[in-house]
Protein backbone atom coordinates (compact mmCIF):
# COMPACT_ATOMS: atom_id res chain seq x y z
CA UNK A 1 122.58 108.62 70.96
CA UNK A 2 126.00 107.57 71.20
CA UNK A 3 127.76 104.60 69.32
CA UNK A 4 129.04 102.45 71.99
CA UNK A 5 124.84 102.44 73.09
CA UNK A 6 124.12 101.35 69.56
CA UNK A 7 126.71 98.39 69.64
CA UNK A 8 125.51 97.89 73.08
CA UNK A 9 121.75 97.52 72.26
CA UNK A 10 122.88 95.34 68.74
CA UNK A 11 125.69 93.02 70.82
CA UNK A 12 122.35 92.16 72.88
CA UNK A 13 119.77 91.61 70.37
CA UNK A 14 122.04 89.58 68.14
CA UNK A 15 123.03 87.76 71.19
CA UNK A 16 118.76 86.63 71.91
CA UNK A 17 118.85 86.00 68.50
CA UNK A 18 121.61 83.54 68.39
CA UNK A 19 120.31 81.79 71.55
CA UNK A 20 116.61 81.22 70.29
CA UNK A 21 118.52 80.20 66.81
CA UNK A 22 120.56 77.68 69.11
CA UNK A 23 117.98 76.62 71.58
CA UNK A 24 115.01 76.86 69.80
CA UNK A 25 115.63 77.08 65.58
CA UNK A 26 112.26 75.17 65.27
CA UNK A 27 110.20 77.45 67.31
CA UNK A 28 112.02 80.43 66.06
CA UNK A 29 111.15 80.20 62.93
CA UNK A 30 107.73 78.72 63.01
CA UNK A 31 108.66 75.22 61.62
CA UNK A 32 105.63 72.65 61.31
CA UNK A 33 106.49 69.83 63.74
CA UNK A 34 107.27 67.05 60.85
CA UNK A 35 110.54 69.55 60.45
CA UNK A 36 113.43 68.06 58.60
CA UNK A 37 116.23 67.23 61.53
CA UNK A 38 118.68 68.28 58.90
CA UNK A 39 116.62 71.52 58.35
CA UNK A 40 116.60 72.20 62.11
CA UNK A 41 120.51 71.36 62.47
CA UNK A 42 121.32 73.75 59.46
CA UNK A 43 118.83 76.47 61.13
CA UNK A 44 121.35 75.88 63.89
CA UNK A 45 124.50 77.18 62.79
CA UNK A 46 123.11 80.52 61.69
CA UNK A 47 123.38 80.83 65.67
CA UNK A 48 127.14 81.07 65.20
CA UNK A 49 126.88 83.85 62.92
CA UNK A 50 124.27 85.98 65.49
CA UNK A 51 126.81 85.49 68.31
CA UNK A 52 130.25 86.21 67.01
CA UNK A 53 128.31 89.54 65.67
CA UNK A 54 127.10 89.77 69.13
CA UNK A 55 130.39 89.25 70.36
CA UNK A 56 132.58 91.48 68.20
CA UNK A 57 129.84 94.52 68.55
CA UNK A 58 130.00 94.27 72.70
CA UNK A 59 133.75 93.74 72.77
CA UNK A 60 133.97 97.28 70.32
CA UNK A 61 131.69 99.20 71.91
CA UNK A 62 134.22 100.91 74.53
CA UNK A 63 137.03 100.71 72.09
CA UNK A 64 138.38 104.08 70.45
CA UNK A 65 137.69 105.80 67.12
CA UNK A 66 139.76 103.28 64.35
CA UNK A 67 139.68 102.07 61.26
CA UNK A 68 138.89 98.90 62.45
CA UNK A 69 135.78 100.39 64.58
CA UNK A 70 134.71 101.88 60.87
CA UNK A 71 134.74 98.39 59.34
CA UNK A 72 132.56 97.08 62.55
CA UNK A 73 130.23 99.92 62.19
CA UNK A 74 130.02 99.68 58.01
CA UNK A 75 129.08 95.93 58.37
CA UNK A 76 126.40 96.16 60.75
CA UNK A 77 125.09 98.84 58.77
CA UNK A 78 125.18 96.53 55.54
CA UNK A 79 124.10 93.40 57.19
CA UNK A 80 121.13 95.54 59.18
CA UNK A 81 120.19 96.88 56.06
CA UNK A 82 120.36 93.42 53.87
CA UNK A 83 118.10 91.96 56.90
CA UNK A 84 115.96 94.27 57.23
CA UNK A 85 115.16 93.72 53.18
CA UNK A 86 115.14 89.65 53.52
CA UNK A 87 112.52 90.42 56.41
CA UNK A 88 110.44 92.28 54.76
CA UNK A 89 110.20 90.27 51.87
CA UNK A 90 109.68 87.13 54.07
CA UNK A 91 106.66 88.89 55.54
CA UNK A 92 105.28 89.85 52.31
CA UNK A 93 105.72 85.98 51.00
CA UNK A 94 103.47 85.07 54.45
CA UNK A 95 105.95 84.66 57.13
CA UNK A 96 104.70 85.29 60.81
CA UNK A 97 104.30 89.21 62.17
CA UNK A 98 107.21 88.31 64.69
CA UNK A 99 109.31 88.48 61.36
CA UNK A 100 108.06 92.08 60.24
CA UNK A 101 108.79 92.99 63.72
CA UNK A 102 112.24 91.74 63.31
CA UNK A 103 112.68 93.45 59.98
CA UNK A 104 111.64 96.98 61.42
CA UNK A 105 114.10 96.61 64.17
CA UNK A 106 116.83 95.46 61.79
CA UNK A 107 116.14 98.97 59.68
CA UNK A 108 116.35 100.82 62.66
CA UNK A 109 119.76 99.33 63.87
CA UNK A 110 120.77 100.10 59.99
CA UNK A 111 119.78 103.41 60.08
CA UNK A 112 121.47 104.18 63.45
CA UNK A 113 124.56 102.57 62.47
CA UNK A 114 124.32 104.85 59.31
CA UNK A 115 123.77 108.20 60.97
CA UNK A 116 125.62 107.68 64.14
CA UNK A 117 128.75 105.78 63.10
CA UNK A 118 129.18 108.48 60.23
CA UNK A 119 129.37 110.42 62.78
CA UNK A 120 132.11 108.93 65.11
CA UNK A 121 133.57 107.77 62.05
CA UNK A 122 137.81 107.83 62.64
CA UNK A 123 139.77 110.51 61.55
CA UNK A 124 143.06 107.87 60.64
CA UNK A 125 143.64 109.07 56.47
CA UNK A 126 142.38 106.63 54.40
């Protein structure tokens, strides 16, 4: 597997996950109907966050080997990983199996990031 498919495949699943965040934060995460308006507009802006990831990870996934590609690929590897933690955790504390779903796909994405950005990692001296 190359990197550029790895961005490719996280640009688009941070990208559904910003929408649903955006379109749907109370359905997304399983909120009871009596929901908090201020609860649902703070649930919200974690939409921004999913789709300037999204954005930065399609826009660098034709670019070339650089230290700048490094930092893209070290902090989706650290913010996959972190997720994938907080997920799993959530699902132990009784969240919904769509959220342990969401935590093994946020390991995976960590541990490709890991293996295959080490590996395209630049060759610029640090």
């Amino acid at each position: 597997m190359k990197l550029n498919l790895v961005l490719t495949l996280a640009a688009v699943w941070m990208a559904l996950l910003g929408l649903l965040t955006l379109i749907l934060p109370a359905q997304f995460y399983f909120l009871e109907a009596n929901a908090s308006p201020t609860l649902v507009s703070l649930l919200r802006v974690q939409s921004s966050t999913f789709l300037s990831i999204a954005l930065l990870d399609w826009i660098a996934r034709n670019s070339e080997s650089s230290k700048a590609r490094d930092a893209i690929v070290l902090a989706n590897t650290v913010g996959s990983g972190l997720a994938a933690v907080l997920l799993v955790l959530a699902t132990l504390s009784g969240a919904p199996t769509f959220i342990g779903v969401s935590a093994l796909i946020s390991a995976l994405f960590a541990v490709a990031f890991y293996w295959i950005g080490r590996a395209s990692m630049s060759t610029v001296p640090r």
